[in-house]
C-alpha atoms as a PDB file:
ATOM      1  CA  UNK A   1     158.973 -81.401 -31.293  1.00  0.00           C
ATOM      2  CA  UNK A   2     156.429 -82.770 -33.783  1.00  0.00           C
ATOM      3  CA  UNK A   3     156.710 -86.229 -34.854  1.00  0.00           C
ATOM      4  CA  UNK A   4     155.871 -86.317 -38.501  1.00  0.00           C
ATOM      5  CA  UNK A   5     157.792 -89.590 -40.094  1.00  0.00           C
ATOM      6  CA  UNK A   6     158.559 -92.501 -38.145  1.00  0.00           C
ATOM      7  CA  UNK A   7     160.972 -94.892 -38.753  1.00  0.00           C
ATOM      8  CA  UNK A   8     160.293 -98.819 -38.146  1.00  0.00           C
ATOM      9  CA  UNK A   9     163.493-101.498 -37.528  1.00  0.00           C
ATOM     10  CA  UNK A  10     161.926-103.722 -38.384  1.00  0.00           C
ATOM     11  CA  UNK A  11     158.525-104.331 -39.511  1.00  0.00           C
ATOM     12  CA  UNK A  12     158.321-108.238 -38.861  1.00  0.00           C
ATOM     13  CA  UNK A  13     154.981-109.513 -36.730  1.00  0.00           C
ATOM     14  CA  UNK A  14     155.219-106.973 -34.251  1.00  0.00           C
ATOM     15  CA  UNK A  15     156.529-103.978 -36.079  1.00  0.00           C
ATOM     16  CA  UNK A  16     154.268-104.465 -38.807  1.00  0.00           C
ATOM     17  CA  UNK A  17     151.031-104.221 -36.619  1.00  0.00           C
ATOM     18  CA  UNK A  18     152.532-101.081 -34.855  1.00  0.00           C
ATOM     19  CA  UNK A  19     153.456 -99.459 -38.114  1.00  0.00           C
ATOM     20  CA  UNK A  20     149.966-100.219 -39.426  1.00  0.00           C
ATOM     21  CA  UNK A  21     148.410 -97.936 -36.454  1.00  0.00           C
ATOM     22  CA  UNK A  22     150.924 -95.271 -37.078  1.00  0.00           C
ATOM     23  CA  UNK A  23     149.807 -94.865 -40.454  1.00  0.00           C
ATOM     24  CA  UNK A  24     146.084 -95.240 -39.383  1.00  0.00           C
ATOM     25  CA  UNK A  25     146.949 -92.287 -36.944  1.00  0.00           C
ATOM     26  CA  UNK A  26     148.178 -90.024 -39.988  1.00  0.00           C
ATOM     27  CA  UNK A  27     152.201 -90.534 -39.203  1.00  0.00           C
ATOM     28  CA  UNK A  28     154.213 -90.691 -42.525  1.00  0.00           C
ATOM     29  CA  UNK A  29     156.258 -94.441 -41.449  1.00  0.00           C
ATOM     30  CA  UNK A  30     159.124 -95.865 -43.254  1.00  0.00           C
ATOM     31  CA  UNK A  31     161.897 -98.828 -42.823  1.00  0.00           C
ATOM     32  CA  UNK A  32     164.789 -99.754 -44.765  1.00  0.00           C
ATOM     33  CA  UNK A  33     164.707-102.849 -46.230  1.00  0.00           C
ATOM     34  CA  UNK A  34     168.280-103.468 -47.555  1.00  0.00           C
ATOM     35  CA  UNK A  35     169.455-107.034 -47.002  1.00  0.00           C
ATOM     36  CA  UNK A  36     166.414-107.939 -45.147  1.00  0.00           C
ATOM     37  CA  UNK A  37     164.536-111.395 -45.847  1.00  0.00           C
ATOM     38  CA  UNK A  38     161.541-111.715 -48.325  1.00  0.00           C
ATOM     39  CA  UNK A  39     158.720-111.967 -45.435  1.00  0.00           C
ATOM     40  CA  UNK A  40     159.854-108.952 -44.167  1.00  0.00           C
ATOM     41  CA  UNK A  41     159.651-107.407 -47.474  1.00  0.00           C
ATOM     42  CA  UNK A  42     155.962-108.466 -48.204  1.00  0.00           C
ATOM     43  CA  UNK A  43     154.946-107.567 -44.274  1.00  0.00           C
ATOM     44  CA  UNK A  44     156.192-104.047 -45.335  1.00  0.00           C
ATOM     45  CA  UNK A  45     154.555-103.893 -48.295  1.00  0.00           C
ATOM     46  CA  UNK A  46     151.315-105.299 -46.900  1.00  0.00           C
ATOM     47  CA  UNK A  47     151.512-102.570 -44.516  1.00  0.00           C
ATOM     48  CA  UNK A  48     151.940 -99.558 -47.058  1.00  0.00           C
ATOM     49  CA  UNK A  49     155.214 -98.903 -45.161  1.00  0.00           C
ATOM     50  CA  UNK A  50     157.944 -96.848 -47.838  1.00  0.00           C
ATOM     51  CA  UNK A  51     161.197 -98.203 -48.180  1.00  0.00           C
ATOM     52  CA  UNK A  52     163.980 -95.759 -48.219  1.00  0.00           C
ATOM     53  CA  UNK A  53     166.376 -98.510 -48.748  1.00  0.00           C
ATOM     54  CA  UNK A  54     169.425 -98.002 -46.902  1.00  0.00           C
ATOM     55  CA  UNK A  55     169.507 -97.836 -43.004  1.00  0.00           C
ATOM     56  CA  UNK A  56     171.637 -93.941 -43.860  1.00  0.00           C
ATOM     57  CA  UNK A  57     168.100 -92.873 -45.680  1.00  0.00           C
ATOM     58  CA  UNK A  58     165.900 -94.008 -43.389  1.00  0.00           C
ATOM     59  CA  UNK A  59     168.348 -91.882 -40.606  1.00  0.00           C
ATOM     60  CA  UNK A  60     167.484 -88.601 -43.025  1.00  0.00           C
ATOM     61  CA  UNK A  61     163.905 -89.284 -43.515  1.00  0.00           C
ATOM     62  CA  UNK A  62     162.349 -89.795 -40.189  1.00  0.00           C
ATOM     63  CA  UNK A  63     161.953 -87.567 -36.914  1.00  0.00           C
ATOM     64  CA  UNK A  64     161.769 -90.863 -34.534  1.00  0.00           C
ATOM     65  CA  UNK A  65     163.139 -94.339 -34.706  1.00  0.00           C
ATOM     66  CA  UNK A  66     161.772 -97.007 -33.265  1.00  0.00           C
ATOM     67  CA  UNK A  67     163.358-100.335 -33.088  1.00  0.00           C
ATOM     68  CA  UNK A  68     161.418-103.431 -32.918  1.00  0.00           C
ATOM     69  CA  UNK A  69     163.566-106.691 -33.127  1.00  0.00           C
ATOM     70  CA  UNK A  70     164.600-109.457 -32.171  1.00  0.00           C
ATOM     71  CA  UNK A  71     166.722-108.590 -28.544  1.00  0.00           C
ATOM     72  CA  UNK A  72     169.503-110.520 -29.458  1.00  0.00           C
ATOM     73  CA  UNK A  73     169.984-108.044 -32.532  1.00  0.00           C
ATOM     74  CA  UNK A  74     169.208-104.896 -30.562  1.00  0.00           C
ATOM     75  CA  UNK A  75     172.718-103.291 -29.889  1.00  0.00           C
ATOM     76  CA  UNK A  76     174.052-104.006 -33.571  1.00  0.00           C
ATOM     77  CA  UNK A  77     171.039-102.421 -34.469  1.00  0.00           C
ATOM     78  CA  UNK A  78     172.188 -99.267 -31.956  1.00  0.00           C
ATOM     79  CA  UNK A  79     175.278 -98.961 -33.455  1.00  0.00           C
ATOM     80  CA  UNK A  80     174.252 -98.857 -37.060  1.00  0.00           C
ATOM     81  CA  UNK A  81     171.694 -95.842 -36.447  1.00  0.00           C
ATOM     82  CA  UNK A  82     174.396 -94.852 -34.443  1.00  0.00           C
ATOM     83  CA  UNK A  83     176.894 -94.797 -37.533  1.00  0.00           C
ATOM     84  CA  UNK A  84     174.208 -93.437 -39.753  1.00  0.00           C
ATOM     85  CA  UNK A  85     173.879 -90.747 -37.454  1.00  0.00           C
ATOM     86  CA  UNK A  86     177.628 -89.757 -38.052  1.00  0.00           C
ATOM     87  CA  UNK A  87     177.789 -90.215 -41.672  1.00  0.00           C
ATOM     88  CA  UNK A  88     174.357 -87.782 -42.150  1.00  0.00           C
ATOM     89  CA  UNK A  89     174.455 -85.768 -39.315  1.00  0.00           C
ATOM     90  CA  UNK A  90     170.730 -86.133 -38.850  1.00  0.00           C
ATOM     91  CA  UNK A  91     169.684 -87.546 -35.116  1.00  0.00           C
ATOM     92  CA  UNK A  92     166.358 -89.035 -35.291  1.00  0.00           C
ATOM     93  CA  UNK A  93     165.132 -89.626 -31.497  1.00  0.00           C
ATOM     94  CA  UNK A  94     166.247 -93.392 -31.252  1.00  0.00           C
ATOM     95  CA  UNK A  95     163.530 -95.310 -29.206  1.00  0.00           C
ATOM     96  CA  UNK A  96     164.611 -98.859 -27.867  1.00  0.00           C
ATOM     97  CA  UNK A  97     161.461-101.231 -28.039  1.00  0.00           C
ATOM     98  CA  UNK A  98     163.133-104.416 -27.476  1.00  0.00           C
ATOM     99  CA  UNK A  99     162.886-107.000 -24.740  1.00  0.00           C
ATOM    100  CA  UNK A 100     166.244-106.074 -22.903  1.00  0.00           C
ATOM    101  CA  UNK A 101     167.434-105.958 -19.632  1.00  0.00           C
ATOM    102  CA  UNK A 102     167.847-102.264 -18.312  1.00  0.00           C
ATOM    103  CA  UNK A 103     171.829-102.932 -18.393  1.00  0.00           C
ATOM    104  CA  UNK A 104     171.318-103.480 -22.073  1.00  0.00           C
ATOM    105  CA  UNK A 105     169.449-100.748 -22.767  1.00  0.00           C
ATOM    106  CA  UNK A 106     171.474 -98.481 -20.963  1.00  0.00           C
ATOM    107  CA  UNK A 107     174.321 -99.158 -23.060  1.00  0.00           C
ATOM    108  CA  UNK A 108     172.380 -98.695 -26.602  1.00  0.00           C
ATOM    109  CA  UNK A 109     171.955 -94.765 -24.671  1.00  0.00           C
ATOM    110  CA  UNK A 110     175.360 -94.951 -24.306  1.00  0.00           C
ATOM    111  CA  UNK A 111     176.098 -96.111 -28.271  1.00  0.00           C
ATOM    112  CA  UNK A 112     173.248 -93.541 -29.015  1.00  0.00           C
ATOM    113  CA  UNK A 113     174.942 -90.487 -27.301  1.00  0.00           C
ATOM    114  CA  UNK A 114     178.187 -90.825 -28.650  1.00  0.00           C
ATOM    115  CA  UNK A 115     176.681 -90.041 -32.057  1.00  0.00           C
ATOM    116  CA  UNK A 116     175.200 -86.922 -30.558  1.00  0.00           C
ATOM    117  CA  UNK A 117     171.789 -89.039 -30.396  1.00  0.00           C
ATOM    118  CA  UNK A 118     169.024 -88.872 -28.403  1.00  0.00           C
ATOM    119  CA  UNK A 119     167.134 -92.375 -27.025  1.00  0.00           C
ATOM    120  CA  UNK A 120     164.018 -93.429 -25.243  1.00  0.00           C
ATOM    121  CA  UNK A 121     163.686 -96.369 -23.405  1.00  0.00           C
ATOM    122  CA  UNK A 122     160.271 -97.868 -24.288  1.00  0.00           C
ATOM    123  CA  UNK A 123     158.897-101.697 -23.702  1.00  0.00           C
ATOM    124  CA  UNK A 124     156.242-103.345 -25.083  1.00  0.00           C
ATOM    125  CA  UNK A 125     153.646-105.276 -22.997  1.00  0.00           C
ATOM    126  CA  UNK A 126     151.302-107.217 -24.679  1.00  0.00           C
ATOM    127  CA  UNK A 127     149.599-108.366 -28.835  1.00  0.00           C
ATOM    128  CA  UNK A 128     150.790-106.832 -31.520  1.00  0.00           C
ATOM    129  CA  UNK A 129     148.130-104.061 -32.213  1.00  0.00           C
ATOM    130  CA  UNK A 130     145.711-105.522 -34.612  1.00  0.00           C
ATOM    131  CA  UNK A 131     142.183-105.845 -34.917  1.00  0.00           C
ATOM    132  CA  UNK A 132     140.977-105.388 -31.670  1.00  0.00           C
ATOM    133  CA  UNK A 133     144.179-106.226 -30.288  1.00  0.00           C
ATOM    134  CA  UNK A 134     145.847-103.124 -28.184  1.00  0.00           C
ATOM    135  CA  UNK A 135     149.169-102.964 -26.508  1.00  0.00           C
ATOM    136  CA  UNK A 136     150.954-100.608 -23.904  1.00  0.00           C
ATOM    137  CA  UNK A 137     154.561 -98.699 -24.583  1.00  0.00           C
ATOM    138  CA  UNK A 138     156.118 -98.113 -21.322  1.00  0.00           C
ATOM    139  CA  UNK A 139     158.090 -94.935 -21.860  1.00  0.00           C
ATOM    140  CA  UNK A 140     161.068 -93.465 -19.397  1.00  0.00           C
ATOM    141  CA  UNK A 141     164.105 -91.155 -20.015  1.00  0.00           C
ATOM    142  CA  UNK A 142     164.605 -87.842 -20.286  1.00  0.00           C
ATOM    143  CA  UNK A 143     162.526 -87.213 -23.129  1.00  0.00           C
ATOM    144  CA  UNK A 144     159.793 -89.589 -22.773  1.00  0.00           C
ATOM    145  CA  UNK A 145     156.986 -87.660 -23.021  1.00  0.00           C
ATOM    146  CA  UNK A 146     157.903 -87.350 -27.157  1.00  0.00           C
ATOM    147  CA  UNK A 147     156.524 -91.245 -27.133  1.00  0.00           C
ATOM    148  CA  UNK A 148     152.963 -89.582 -26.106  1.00  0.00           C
ATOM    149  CA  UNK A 149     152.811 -88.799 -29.997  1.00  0.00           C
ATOM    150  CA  UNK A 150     152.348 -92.653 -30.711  1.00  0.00           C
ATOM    151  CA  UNK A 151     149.574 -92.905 -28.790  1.00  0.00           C
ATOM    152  CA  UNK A 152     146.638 -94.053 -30.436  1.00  0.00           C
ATOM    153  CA  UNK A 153     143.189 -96.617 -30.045  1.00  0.00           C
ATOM    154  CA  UNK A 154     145.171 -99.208 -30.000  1.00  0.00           C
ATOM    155  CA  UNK A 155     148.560 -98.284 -28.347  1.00  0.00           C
ATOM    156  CA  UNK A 156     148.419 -96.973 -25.344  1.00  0.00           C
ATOM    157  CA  UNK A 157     151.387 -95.302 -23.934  1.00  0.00           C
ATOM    158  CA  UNK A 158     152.489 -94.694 -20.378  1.00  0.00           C
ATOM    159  CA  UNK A 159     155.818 -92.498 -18.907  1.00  0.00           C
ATOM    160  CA  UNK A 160     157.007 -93.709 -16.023  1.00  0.00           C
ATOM    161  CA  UNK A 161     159.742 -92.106 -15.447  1.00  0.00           C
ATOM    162  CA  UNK A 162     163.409 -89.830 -16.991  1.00  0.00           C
ATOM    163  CA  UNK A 163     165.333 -92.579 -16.124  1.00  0.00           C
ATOM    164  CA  UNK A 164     166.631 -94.718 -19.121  1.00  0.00           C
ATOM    165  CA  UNK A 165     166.605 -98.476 -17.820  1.00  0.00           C
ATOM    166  CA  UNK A 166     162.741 -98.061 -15.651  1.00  0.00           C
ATOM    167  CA  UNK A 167     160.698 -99.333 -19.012  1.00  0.00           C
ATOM    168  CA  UNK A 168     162.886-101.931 -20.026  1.00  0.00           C
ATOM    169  CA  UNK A 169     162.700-103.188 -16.527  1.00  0.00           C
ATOM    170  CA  UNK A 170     159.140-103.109 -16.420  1.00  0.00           C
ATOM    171  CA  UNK A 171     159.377-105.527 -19.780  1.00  0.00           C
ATOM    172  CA  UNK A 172     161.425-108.029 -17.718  1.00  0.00           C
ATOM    173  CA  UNK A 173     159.869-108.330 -14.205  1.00  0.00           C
ATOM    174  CA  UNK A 174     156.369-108.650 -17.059  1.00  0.00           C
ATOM    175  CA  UNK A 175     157.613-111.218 -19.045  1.00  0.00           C
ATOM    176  CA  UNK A 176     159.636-113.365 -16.622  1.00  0.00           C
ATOM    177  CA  UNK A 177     155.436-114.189 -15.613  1.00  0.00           C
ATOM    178  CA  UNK A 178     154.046-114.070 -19.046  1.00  0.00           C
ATOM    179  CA  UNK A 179     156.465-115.988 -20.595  1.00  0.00           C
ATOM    180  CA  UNK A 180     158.912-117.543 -18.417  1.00  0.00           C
ATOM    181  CA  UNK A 181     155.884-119.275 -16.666  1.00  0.00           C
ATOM    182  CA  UNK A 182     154.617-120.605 -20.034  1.00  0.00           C
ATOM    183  CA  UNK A 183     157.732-122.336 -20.444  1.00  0.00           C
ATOM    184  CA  UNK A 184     157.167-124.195 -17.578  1.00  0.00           C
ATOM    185  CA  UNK A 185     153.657-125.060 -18.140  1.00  0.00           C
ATOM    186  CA  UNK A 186     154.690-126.485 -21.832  1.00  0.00           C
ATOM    187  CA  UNK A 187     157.286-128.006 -20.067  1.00  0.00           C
ATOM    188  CA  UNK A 188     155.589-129.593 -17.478  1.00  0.00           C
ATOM    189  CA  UNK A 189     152.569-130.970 -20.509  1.00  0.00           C
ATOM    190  CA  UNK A 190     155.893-131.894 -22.792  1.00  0.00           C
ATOM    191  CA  UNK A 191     156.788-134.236 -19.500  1.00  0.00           C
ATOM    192  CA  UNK A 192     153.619-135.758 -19.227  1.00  0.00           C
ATOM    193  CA  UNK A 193     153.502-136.828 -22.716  1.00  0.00           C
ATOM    194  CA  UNK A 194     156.913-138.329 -22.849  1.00  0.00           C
ATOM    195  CA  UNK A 195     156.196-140.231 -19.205  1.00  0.00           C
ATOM    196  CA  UNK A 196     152.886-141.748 -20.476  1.00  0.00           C
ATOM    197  CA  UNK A 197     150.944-139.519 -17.765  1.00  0.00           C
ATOM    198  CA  UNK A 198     149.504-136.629 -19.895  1.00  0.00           C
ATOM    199  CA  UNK A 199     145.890-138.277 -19.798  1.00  0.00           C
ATOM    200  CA  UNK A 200     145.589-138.255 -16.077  1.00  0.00           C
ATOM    201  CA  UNK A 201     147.579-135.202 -15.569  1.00  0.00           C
ATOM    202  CA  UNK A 202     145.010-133.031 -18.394  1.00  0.00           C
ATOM    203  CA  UNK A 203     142.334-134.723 -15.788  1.00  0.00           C
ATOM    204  CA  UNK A 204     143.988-133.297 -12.776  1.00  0.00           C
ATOM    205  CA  UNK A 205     144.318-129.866 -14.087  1.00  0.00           C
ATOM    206  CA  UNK A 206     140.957-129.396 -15.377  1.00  0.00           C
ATOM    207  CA  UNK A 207     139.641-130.585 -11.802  1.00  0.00           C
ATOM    208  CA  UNK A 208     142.423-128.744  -9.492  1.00  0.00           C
ATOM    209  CA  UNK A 209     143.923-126.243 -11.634  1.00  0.00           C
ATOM    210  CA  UNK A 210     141.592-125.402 -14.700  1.00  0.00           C
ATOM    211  CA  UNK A 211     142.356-121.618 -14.617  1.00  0.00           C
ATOM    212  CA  UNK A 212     146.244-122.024 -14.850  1.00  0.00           C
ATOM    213  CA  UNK A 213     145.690-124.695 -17.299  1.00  0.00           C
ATOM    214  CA  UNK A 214     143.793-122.488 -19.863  1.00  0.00           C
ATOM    215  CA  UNK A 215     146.533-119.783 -19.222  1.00  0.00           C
ATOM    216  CA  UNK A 216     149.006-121.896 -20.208  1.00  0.00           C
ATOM    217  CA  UNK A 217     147.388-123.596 -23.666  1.00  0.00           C
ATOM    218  CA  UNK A 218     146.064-119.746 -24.718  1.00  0.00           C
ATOM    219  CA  UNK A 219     149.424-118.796 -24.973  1.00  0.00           C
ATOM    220  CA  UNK A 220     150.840-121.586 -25.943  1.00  0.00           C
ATOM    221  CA  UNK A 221     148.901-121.460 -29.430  1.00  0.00           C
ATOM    222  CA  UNK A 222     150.874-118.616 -30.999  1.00  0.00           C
ATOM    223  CA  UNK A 223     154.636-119.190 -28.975  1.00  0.00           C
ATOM    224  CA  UNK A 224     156.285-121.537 -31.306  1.00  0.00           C
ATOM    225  CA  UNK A 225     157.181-119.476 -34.510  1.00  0.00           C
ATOM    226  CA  UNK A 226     158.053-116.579 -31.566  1.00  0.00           C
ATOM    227  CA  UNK A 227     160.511-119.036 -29.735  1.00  0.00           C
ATOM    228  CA  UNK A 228     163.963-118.149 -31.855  1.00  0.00           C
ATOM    229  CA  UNK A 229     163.033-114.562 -30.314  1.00  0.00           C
ATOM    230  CA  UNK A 230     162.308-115.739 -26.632  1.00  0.00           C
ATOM    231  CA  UNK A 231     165.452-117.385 -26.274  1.00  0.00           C
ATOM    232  CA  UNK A 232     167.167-114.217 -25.899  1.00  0.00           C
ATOM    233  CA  UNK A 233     164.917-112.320 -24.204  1.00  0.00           C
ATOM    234  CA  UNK A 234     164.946-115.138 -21.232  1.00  0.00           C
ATOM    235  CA  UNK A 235     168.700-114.232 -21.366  1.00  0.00           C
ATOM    236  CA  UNK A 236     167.911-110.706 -20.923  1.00  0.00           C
ATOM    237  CA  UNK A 237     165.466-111.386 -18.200  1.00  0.00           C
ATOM    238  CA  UNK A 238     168.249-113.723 -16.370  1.00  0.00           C
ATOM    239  CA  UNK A 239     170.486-110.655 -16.742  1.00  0.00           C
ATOM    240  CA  UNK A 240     168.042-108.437 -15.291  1.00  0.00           C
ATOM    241  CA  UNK A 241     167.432-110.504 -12.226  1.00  0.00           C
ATOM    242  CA  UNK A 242     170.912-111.264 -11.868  1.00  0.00           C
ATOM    243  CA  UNK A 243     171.707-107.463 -11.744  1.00  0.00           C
ATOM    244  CA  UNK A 244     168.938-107.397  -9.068  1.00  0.00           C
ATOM    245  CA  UNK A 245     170.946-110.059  -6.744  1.00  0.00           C
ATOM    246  CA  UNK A 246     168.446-112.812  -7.475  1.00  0.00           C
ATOM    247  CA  UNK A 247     169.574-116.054  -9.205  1.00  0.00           C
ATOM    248  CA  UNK A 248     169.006-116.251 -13.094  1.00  0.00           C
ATOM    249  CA  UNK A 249     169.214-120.244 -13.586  1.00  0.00           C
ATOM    250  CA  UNK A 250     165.192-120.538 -13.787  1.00  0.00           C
ATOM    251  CA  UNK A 251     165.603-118.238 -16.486  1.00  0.00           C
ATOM    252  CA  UNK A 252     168.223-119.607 -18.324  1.00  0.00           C
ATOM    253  CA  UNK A 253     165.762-122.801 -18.059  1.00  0.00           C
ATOM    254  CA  UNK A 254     163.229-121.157 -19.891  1.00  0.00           C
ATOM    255  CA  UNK A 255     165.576-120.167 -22.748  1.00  0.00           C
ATOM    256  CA  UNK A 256     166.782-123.890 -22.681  1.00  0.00           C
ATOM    257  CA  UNK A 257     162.984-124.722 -23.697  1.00  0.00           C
ATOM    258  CA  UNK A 258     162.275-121.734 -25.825  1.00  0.00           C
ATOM    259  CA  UNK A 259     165.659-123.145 -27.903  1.00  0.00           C
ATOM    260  CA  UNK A 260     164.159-126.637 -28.224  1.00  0.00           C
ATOM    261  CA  UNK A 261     161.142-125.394 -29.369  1.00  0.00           C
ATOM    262  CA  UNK A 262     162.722-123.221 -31.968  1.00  0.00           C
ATOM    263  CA  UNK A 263     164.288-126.444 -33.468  1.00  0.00           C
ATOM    264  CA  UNK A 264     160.875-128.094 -34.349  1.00  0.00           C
ATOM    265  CA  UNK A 265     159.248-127.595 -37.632  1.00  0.00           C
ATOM    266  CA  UNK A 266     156.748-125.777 -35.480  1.00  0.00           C
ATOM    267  CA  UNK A 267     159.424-123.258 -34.210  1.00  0.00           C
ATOM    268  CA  UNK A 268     160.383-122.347 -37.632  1.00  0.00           C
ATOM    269  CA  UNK A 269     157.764-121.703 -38.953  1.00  0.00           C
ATOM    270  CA  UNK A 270     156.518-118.106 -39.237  1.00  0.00           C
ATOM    271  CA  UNK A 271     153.803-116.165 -37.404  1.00  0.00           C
ATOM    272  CA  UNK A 272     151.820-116.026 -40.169  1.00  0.00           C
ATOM    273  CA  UNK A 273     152.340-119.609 -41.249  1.00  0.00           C
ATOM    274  CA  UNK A 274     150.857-120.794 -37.866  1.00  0.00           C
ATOM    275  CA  UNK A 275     148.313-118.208 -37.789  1.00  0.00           C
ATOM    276  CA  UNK A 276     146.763-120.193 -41.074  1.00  0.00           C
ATOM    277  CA  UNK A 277     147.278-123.012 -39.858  1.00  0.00           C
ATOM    278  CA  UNK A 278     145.333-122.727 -36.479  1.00  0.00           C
ATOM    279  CA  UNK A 279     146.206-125.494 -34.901  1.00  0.00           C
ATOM    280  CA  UNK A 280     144.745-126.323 -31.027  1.00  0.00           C
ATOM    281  CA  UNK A 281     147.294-126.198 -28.516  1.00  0.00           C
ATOM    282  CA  UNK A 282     146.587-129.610 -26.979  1.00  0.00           C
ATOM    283  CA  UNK A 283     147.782-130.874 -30.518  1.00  0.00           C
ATOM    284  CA  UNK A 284     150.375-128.299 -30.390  1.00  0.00           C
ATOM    285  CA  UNK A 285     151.649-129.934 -27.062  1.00  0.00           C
ATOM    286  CA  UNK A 286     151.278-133.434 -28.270  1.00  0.00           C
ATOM    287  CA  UNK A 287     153.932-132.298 -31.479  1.00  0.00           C
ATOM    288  CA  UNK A 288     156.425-131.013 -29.436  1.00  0.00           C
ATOM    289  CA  UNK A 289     156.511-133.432 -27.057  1.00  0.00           C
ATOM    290  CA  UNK A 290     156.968-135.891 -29.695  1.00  0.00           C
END
């Protein structure tokens, strides 16, 4: 199977960037954009992504679907690609790029097969692709190998495996470090402030621990506008561990944080909105702490 039209749900910071190199790599990319907010409107147009409106058109358009959203929004997504599916009788290859637990993925194959469907498990480890910026898509199931076609400069794509649920688990065990650890390194420089300490602690750090440090404030310089989004995907993480027989309280911590965050006028604002506003993380610490 050739992939000739792809279909993007939805093109917010990270589906944007990916739909971007699509295009670049001569794929004809499209989203539907019925009853979604105005950023996401002017991020697809931006992007020269067509709109086929309705979720039912973009179903009958596209050879491949990829969905890119927020986790907590990943099954009702399913199920409404799902529906389309019925209604049109077209089946798109449905590829799950979300930041869910292998449980949760494994049911969105299950939603996707009842509609005669077929899905891809897929996870997404690192930027979104722009610039110089590159990612990896971690690709299992049965027909992985169709997520080869994406492959480009700046997305590199690996199969691991024809088992629905490997990928996605390769997401969690990933991001319980690269973001479940932030959240307790902004945690632990929130503390600080609030005890009176942060001074002598940003003194210890650079002398004992300068490397972690520097981890911890580079990505801590985009995370706030991303924290609405994190919230669930600690969830999905806990879930993942839990399913492993390991406890999934430090990750339920981090979504505790990651909700906090989202709160602050920092947390709501957009990606791009921060990206302007390039603020340094130290300063970024010192506003959520306060």
């Amino acid at each position: 199977m050739k992939l000739q039209n792809i279909g993007i749900v939805s093109p917010g910071d990270m589906g944007q960037a990916v739909a971007q190199t699509l295009r670049e790599s001569g794929l004809g990319v499209h989203t539907a954009l019925e009853g979604r907010s105005a950023r996401t409107r002017a991020l697809a147009l931006e992007a020269g992504i067509h709109d086929c409106g309705s979720m039912r058109s973009l179903v009958e358009s596209c050879d491949m679907l990829l969905s890119v959203l927020n986790p907590a929004a990943a099954v009702d997504n399913a199920r409404a690609v799902a529906a389309a599916m019925r209604e049109t009788g077209r089946r798109p290859v449905f590829v799950d790029c979300n930041a869910v637990a292998p449980q949760t993925v494994r049911d969105i194959d299950s939603i996707i097969r009842s509609a005669g469907g077929e899905c891809l498990d897929a996870g997404i480890i690192g930027p979104p692709p722009r610039g110089k910026a590159a990612m990896r898509l971690y690709a299992s199931g049965p027909q992985a190998a169709l997520a080869l076609q994406l492959a480009s400069p700046r997305i590199t794509v690996r199969v691991i495996s024809d088992r629905i649920g490997d990928a996605s688990a390769v997401k969690m065990c990933y991001a319980s470090y690269s973001k479940a650890a932030v959240a307790l390194g902004v945690e632990m420089l929130m503390a600080a402030h609030r005890l009176g300490v942060h001074e002598v602690l940003e003194q210890e750090l650079q002398e004992s621990a300068a490397d972690n440090r520097d981890w911890i404030l580079k990505r801590t310089s985009s995370m706030p506008p991303k924290a609405y989004r994190w919230v669930p995907e600690m969830l999905e993480i806990a879930r993942t561990f839990e399913g492993a027989g390991l406890t999934p309280r430090m990750l339920q911590g981090a979504a505790d944080i990651y909700e906090l965050i989202a709160q602050t006028p920092l947390g709501r604002e957009s990606p791009e909105e921060a990206r302007s506003r390039n603020r340094d993380s130290l300063a970024i610490i010192r506003e959520l702490a306060g």
